[in-house]
Each structure stands twice: as structure tokens, then as C-alpha cells.
N, C-alpha and C. Protein backbone atom coordinates (compact mmCIF):
# COMPACT_ATOMS: atom_id res chain seq x y z
N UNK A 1 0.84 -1.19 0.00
CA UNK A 1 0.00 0.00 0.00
C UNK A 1 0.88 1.24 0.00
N UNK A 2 0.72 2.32 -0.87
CA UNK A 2 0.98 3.54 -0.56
C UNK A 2 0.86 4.00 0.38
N UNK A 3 1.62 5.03 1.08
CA UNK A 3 1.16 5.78 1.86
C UNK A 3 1.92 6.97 1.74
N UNK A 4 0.99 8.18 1.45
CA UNK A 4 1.70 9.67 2.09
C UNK A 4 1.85 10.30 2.89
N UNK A 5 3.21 10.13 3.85
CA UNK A 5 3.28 10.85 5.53
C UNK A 5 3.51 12.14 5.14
N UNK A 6 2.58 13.36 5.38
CA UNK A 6 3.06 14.51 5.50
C UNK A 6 3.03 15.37 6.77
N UNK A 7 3.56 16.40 6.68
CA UNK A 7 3.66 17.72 7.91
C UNK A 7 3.42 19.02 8.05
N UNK A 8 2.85 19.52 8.92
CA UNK A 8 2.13 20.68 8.96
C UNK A 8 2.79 21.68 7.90
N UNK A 9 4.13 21.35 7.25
CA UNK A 9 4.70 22.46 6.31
C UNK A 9 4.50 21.66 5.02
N UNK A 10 4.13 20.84 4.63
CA UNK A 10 3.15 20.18 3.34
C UNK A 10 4.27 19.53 2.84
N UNK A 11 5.40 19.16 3.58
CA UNK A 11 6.29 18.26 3.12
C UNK A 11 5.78 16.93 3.07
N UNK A 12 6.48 15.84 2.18
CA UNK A 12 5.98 14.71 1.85
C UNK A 12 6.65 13.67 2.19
N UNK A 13 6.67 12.30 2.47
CA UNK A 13 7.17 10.98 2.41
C UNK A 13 6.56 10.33 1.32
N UNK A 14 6.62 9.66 -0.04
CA UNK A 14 5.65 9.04 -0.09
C UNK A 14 6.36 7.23 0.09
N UNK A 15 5.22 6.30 1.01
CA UNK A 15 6.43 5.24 1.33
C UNK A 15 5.20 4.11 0.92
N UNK A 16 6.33 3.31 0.38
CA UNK A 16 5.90 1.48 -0.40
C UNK A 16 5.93 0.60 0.15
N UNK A 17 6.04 -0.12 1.01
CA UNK A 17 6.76 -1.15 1.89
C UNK A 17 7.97 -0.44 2.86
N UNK A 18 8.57 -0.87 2.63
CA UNK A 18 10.27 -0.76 3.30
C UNK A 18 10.80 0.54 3.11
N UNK A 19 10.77 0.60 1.68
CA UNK A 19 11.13 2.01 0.85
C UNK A 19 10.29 3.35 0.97
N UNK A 20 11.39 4.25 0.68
CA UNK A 20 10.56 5.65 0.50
C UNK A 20 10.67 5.91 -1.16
N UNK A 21 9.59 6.09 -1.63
CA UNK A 21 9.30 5.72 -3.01
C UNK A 21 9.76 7.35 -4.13
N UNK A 22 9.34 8.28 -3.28
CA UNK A 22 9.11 9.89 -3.40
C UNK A 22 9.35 10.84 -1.91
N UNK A 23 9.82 11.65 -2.39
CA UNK A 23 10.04 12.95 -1.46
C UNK A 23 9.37 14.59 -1.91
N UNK A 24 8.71 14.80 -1.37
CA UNK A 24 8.09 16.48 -2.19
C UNK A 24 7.23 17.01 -1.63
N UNK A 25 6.85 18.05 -2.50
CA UNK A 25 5.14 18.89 -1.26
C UNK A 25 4.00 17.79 -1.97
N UNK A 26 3.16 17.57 -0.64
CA UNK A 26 2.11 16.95 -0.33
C UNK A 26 1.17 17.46 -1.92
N UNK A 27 1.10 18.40 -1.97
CA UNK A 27 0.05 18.57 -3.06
C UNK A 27 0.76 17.93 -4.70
N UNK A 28 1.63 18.08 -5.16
CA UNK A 28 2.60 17.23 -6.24
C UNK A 28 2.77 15.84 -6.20
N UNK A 29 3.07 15.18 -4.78
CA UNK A 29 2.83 13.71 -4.72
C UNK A 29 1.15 13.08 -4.13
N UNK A 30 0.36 14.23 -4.01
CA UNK A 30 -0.94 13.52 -4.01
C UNK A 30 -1.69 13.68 -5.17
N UNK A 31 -1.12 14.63 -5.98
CA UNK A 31 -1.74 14.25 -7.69
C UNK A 31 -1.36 13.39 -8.27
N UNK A 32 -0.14 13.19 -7.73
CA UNK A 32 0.84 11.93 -9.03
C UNK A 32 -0.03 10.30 -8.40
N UNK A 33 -0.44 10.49 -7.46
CA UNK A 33 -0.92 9.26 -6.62
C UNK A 33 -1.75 9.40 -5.70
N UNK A 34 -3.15 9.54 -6.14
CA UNK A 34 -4.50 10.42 -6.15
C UNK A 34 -5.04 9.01 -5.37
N UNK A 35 -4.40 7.42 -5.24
CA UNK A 35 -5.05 6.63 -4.25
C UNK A 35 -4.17 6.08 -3.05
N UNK A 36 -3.21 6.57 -3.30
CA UNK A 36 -2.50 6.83 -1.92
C UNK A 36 -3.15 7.48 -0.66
N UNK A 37 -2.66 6.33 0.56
CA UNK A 37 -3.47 6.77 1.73
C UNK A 37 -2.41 7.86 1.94
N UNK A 38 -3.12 8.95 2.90
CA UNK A 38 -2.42 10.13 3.65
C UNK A 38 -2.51 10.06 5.21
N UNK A 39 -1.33 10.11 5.37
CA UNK A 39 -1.31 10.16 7.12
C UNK A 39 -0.92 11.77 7.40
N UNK A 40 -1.67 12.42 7.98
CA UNK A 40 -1.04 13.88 8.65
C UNK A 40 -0.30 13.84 9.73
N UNK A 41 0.65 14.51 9.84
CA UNK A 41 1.32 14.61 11.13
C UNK A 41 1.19 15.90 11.60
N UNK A 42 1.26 16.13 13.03
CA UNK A 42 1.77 17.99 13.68
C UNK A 42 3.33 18.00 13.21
N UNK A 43 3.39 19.33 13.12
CA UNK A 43 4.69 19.44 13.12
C UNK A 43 5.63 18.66 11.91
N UNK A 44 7.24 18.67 11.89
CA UNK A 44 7.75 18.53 11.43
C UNK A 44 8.26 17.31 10.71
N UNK A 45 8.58 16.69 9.67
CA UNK A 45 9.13 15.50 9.26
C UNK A 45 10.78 15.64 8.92
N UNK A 46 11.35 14.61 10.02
CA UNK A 46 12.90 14.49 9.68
C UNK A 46 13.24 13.47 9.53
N UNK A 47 14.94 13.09 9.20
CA UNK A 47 15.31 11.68 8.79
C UNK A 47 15.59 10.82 9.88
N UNK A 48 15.10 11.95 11.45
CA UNK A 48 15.19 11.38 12.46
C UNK A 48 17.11 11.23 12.43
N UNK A 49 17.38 10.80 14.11
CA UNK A 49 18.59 10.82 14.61
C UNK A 49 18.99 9.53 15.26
N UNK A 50 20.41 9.57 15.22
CA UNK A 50 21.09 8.42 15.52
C UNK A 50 21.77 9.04 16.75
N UNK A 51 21.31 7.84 17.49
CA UNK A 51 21.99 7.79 19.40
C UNK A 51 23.78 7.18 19.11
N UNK A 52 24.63 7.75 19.88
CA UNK A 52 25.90 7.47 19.70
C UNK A 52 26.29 6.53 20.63
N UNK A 53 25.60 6.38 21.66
CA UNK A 53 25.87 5.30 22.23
C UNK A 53 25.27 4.11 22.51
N UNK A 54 25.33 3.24 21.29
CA UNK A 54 24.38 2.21 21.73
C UNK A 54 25.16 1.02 22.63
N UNK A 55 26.46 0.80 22.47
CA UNK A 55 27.27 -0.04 23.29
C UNK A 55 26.46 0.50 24.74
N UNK A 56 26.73 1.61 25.21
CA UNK A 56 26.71 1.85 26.67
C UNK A 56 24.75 1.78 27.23
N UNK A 57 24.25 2.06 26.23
CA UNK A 57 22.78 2.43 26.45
C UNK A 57 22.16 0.78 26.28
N UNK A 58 22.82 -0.42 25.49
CA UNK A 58 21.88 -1.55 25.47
C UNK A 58 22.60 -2.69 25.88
N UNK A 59 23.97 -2.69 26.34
CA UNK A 59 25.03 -3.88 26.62
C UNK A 59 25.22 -3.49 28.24
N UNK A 60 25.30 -2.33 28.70
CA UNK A 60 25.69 -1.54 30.01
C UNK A 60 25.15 -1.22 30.85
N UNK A 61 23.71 -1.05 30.50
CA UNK A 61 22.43 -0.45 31.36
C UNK A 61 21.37 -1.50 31.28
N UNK A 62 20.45 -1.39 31.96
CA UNK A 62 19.56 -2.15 32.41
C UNK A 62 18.52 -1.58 32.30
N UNK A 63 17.28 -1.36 31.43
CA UNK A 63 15.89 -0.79 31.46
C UNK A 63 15.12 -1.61 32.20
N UNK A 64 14.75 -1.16 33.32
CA UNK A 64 13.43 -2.06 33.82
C UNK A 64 12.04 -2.48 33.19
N UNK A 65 11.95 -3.24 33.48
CA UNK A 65 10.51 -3.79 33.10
C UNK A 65 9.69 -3.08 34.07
N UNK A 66 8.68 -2.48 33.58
CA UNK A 66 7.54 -1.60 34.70
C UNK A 66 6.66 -2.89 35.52
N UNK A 67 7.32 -3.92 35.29
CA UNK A 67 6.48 -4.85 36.56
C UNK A 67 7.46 -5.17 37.99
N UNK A 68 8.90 -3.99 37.34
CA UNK A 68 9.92 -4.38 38.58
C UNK A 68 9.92 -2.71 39.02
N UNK A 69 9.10 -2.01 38.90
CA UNK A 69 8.53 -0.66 39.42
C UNK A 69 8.97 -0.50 40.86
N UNK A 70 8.37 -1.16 41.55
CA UNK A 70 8.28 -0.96 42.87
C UNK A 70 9.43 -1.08 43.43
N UNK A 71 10.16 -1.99 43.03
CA UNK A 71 11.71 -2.10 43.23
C UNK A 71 12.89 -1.83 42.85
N UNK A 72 12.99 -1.99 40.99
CA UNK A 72 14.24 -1.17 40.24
C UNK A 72 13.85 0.37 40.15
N UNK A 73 12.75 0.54 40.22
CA UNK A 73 11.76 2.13 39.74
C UNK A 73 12.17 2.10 38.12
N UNK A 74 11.89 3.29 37.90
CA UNK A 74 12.08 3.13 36.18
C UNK A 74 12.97 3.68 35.40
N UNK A 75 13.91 4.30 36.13
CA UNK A 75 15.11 4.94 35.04
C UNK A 75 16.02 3.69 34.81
N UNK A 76 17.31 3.65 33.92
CA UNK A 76 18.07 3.13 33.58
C UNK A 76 18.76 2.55 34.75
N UNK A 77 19.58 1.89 34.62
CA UNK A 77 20.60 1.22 36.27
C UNK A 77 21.50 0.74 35.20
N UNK A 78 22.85 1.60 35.94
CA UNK A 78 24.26 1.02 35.66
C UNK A 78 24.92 1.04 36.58
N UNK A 79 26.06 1.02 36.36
CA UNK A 79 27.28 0.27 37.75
C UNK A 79 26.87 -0.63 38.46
N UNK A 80 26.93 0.08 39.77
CA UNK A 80 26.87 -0.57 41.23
C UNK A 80 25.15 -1.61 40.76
N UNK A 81 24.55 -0.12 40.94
CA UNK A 81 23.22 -1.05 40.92
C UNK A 81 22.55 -2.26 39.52
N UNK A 82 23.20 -2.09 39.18
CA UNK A 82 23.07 -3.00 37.39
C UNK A 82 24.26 -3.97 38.17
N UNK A 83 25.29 -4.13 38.52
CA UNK A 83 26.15 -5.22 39.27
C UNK A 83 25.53 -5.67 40.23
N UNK A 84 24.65 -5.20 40.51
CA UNK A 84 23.54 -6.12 41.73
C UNK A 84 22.57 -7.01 41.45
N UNK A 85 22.64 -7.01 40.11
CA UNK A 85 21.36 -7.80 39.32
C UNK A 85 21.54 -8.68 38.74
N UNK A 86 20.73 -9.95 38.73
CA UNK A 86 21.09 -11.22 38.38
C UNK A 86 21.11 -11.17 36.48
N UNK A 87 21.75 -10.36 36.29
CA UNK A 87 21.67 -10.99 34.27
C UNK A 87 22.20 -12.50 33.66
N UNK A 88 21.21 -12.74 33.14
CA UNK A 88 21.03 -13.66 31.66
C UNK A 88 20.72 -13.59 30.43
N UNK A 89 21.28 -13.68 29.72
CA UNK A 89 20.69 -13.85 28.70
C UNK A 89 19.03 -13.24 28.15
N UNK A 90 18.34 -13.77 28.75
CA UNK A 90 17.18 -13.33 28.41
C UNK A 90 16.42 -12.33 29.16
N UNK A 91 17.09 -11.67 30.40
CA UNK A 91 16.76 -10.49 30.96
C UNK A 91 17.74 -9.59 29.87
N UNK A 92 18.97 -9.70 29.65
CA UNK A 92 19.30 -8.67 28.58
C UNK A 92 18.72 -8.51 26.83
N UNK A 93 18.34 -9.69 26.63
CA UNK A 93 17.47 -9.23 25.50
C UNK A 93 16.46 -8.17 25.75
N UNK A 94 15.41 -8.82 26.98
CA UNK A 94 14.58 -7.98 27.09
C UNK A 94 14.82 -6.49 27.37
N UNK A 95 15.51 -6.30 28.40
CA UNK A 95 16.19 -4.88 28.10
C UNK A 95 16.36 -3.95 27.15
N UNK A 96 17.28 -4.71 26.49
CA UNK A 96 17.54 -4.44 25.41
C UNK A 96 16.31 -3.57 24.62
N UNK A 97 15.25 -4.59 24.09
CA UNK A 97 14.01 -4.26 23.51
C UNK A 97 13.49 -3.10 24.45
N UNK A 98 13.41 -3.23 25.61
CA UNK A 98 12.55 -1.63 25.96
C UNK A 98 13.60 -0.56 26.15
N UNK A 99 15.05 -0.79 25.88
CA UNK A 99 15.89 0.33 25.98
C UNK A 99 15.95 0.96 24.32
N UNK A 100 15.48 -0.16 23.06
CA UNK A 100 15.79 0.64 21.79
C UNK A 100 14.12 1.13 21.91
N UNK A 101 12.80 1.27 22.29
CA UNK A 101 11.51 1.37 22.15
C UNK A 101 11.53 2.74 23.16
N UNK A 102 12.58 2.48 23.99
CA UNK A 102 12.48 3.92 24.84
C UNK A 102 13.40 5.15 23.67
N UNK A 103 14.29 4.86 23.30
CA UNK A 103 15.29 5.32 22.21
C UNK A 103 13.93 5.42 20.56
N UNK A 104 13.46 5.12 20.25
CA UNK A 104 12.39 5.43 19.32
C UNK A 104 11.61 6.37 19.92
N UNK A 105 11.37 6.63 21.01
CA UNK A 105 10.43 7.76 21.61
C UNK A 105 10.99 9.31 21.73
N UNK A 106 11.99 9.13 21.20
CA UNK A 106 13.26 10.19 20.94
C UNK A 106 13.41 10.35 19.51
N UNK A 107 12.54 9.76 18.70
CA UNK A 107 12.87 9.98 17.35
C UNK A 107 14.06 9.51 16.29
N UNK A 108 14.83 7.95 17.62
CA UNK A 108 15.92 7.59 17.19
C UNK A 108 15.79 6.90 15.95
N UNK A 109 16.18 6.87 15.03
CA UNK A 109 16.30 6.06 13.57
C UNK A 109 17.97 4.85 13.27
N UNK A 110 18.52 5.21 14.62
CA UNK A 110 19.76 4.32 14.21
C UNK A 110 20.55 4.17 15.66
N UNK A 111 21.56 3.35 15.88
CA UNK A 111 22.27 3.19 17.36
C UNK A 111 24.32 3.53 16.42
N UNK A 112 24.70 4.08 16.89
CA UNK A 112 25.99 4.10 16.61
C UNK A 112 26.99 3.32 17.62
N UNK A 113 27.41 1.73 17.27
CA UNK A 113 28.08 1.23 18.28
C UNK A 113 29.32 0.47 17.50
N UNK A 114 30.00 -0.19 18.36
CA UNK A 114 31.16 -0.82 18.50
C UNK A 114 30.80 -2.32 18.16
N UNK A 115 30.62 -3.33 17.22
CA UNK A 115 30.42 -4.69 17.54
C UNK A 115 29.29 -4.75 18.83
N UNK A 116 28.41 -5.54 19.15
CA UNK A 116 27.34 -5.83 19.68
C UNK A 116 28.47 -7.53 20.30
N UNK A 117 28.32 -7.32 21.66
CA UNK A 117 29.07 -8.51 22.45
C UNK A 117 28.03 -9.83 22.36
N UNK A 118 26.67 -9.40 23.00
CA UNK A 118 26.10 -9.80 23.60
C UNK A 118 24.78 -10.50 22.50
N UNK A 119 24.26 -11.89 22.18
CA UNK A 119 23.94 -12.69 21.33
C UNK A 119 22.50 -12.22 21.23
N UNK A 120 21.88 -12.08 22.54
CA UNK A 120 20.38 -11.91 23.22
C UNK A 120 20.08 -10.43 22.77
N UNK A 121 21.46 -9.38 22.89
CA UNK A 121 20.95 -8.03 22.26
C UNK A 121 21.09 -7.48 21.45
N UNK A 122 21.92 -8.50 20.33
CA UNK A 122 22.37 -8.39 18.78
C UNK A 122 20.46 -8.62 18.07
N UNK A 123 20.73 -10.05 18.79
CA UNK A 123 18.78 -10.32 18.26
C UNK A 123 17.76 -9.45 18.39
N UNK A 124 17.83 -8.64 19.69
CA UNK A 124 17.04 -7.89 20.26
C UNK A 124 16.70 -6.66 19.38
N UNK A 125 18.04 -5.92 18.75
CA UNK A 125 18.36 -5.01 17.73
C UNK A 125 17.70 -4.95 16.41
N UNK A 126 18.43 -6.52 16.28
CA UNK A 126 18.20 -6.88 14.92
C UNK A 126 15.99 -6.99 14.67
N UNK A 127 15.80 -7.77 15.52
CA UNK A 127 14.36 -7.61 15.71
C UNK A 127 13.55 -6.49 15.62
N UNK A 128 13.86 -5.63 16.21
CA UNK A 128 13.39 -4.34 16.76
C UNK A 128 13.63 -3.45 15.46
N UNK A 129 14.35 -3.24 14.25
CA UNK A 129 14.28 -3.34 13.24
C UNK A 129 15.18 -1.54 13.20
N UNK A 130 15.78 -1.93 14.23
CA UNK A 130 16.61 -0.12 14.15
C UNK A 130 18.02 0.08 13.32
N UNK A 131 18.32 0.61 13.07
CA UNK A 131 19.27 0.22 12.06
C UNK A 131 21.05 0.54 13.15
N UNK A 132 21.91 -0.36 12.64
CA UNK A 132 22.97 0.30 13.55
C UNK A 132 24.05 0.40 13.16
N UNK A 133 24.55 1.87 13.18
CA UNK A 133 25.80 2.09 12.44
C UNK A 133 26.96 2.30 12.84
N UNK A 134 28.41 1.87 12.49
CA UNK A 134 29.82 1.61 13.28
C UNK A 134 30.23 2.88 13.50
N UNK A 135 30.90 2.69 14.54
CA UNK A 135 31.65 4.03 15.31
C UNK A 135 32.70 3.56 15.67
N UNK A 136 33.85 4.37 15.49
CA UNK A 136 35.26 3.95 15.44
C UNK A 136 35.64 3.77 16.83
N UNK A 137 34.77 4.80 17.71
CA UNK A 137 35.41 4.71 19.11
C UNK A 137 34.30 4.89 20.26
N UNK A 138 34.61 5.00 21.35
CA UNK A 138 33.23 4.94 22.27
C UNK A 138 32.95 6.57 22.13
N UNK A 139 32.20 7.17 22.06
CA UNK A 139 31.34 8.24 22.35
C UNK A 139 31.60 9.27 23.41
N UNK A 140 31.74 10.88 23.41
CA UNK A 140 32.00 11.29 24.54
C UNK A 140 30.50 12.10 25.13
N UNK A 141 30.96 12.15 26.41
CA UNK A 141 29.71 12.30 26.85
C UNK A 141 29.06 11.23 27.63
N UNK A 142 28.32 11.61 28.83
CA UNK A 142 27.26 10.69 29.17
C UNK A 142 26.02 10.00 28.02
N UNK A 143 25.96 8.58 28.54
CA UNK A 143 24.96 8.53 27.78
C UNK A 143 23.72 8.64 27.92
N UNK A 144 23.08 8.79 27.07
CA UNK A 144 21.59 9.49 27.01
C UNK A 144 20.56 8.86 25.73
N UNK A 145 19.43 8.48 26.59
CA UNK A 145 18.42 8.19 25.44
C UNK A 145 18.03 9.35 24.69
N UNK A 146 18.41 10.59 24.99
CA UNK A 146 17.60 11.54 24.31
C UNK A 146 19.14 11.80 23.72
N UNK A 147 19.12 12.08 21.91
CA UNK A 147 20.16 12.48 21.32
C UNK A 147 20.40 13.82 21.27
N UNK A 148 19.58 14.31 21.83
CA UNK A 148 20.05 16.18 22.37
C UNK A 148 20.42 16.30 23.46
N UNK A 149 21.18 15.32 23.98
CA UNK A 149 21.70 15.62 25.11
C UNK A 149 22.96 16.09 24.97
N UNK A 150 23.51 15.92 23.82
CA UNK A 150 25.37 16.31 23.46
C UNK A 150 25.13 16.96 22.64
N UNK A 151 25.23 16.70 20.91
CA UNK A 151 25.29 17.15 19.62
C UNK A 151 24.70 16.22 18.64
N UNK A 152 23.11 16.74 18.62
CA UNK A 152 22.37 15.68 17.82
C UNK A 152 22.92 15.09 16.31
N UNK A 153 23.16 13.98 16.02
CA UNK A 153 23.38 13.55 14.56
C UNK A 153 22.43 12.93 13.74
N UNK A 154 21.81 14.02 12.62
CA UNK A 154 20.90 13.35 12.34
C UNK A 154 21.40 12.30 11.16
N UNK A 155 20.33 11.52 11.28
CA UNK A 155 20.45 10.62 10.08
C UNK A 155 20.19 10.95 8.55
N UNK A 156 20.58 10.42 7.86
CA UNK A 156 21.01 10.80 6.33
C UNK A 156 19.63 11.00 5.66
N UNK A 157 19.80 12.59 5.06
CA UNK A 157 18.27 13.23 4.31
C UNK A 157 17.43 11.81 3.73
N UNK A 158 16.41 11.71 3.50
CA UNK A 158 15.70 10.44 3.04
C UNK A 158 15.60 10.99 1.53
N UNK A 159 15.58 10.06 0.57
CA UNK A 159 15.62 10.59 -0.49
C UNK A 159 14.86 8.98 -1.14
N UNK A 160 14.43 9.29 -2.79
CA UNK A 160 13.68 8.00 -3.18
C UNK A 160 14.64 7.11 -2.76
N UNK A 161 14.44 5.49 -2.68
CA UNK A 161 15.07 4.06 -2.68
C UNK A 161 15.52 4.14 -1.23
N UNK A 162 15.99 5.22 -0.41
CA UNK A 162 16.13 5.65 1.26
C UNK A 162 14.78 4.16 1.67
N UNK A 163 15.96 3.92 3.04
CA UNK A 163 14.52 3.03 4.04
C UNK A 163 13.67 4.35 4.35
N UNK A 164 12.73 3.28 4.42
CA UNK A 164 11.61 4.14 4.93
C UNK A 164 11.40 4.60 6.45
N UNK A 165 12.82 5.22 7.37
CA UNK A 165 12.79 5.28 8.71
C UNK A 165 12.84 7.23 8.98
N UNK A 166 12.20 7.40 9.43
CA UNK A 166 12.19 8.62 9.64
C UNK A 166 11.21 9.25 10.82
N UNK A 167 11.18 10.44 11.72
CA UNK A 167 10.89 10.94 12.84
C UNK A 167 9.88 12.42 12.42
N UNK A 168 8.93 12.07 13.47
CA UNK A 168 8.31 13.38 13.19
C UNK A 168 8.23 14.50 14.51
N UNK A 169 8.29 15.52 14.15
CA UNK A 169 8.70 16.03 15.98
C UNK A 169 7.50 17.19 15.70
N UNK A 170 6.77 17.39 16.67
CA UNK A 170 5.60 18.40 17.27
C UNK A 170 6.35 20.22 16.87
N UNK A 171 7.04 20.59 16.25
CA UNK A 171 7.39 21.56 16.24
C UNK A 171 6.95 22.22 15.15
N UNK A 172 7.53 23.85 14.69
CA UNK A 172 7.28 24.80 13.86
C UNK A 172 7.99 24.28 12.70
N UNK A 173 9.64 24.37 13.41
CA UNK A 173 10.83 23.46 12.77
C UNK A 173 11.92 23.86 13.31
N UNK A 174 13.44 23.72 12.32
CA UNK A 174 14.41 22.98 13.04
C UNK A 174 14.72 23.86 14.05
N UNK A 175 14.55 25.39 13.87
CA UNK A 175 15.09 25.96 15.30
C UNK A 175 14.47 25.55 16.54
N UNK A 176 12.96 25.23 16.13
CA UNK A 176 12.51 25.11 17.30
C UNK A 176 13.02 23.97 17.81
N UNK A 177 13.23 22.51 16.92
CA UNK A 177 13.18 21.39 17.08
C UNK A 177 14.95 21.88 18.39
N UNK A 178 15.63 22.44 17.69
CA UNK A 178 17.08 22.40 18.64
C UNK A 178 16.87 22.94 19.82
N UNK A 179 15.59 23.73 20.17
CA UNK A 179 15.45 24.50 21.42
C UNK A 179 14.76 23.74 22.41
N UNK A 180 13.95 22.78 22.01
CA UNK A 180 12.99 21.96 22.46
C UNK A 180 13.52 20.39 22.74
N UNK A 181 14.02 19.95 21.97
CA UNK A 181 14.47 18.76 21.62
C UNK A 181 13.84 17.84 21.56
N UNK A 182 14.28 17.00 21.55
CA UNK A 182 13.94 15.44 20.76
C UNK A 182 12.33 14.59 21.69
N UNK A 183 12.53 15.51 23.17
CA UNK A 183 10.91 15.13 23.64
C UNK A 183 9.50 15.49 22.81
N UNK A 184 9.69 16.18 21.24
CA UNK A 184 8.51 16.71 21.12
C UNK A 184 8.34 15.37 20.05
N UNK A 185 9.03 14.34 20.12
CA UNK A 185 8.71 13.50 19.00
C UNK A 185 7.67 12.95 18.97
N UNK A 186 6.69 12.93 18.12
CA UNK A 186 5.42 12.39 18.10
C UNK A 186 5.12 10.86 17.82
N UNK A 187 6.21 10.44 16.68
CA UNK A 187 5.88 9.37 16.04
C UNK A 187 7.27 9.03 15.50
N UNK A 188 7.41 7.96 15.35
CA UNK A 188 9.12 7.11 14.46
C UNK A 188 8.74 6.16 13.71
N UNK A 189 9.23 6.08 12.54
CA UNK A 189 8.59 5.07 11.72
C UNK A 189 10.01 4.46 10.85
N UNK A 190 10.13 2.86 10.89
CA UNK A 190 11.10 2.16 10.78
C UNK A 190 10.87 1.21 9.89
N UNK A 191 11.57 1.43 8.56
CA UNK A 191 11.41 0.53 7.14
C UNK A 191 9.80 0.95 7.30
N UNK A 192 9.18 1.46 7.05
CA UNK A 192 7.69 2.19 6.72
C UNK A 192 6.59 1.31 8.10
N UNK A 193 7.36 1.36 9.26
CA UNK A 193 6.38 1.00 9.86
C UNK A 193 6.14 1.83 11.15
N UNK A 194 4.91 2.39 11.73
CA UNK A 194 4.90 2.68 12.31
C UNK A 194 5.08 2.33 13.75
N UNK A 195 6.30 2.52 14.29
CA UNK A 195 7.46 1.64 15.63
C UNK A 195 6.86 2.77 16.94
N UNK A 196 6.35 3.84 17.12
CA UNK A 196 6.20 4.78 18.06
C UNK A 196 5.27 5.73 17.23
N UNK A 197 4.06 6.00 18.87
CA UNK A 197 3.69 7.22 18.57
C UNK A 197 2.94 7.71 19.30
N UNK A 198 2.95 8.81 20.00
CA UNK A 198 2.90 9.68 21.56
C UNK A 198 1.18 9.35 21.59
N UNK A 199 1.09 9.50 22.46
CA UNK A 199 -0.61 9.33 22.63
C UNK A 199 -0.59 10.48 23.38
């Protein structure tokens, strides 16, 4: 199925499956393809951003599961308190999965890491369908699910035959988007699927 994602500034996606098929104003790619569904968005459409640390954010940290609330609470746990915790295998997959789903709520489109150690969160990755790209060295800076926490990098303009992964953020645009950051993301959409979207 077609579909045309556009944004309050009448910019276009138009996406096929996987692929982004067309790029343009909403009114030029809804004549050329007059039965194409249209999705509106608020605000802005970008190629979305890549987190620099995915080694430290999905091999290092520990996302709780909100049924261990009462006890891990819900931010991240590293060091001491992540060395207190019984890991296996299949508690770090799972992790894993709600640490890249928390990282999509940020408008992330990619993880920038080092080799992936760990078997349970290579799968976890690979599943979760985020894309991840090599980095020569570890990252400076704390790490952070939100990629405006240092010096956002966005991911590469989308253009036709481009995956279809891209971020939409609640804003005017990009100034605002840098003043505001990456919390106004509404929606993330990964190989043309819709992976996140704010309620």
C-alpha cells in the first residue's frame, strides 16, 4: 500500500513497503498518486537521529521492566546497581528491547556502536528493526536516550530508494526542534512502519 506521511509544512514521504518511493510537497505527490493513503502529522518530518551510544545504552544499562517498578523504579541502572542484578541472557534481551523502544520515543532512527558482544541483544536489535551504524570509538559524553543531550546527529536526508525510517517532531521546525528537543517527537517510523507514537 501507498502511503503519504506529511507535515504541517506540506512536506511529503511518499512510502511502499520498506522504501521511500518519493520525497516532495504533499500537493505534487498527491496528484501523481491520487489513491495513496495520507497520514497527517503535527509538526515537522525528519530523517530522524542516531543515538551514539548504543554499546553503553543496550550492553551496560539495564531498562526495567515496569512490573519491577516498585523495586528497580524506572530509570536506567548502571554500575553498582546493574552489578547487583542477576543478568542472563534473556533479561538482557529484554532490556535491550525496551531500551531501543524507549530510544524510538526520541525519534531515534539508528544506534551508533562498536560490535554488539552480547547474542540476546544483537537479536534484540536486529528484531526491533533499528538500524545500527559503526563508530570507530566509544562516544563522549554521558549517555543518554535523548540524542540532544550532546550534539544531535541526524540521520542521512531520506531521499527515493532511502529506508523508509524517519521521525516526526511536534514543532514549527528545526530551530525550534534544537530548542525543544527530541521530547517533542510524536511518532518514528522504521522501514515504513509505524514503531512509536505519543498518545
Amino acid at each position: 500500500m501507498l502511503t503519504l506521511h506529511t507535515d504541517s509544512r506540506g512536506h511529503a514521504h511518499l512510502v511502499q513497503g520498506e522504501r521511500i518511493e518519493a520525497v516532495g510537497p504533499l500537493e505534487e505527490l498527491a496528484a501523481a498518486h491520487p489513491h495513496a493513503r495520507v497520514r497527517r502529522w503535527p509538526g515537522i518530518l525528519t530523517p530522524g537521529y542516531v543515538n551514539p551510544h548504543g554499546n553503553e545504552l543496550l550492553e551496560r544499562t539495564y531498562h526495567p521492566d515496569p512490573r519491577e517498578a516498585d523495586v528497580l523504579g524506572t530509570e536506567p541502572l548502571t554500575g553498582a546497581a546493574l552489578a547487583a542484578l542477576p543478568m542472563d541472557d534473556a533479561r538482557w534481551g529484554a532490556s535491550a528491547r525496551r531500551g531501543v523502544q524507549r530510544m524510538l520515543a526520541y525519534g531515534t532512527v539508528a544506534v551508533a556502536c562498536e560490535p554488539l558482544r552480547l547474542r540476546a541483544v544483537q537479536d534484540a536489535v536486529r528484531r526491533a528493526g533499528i538500524a545500527v551504524v559503526p563508530r570507530p570509538a566509544p562516544a563522549a559524553g554521558a549517555p543518554s536516550l535523548d540524542p540532544f543531550a550532546h550534539h544531535p546527529e541526524a540521520a542521512p536526508p531520506r531521499r527515493p530508494g532511502s529506508a523508509a525510517d524517519f521521525a516526526v517532531f511536534d514543532v514549527e521546525d528545526e530551530t525550534e526542534l534544537a530548542a525543544r528537543g527530541a521530547v517533542t517527537c510524536v511518532a518514528t517510523v522504521l522501514s515504513g512502519r509505524l514503531v512509536f507514537r505519543r498518545r
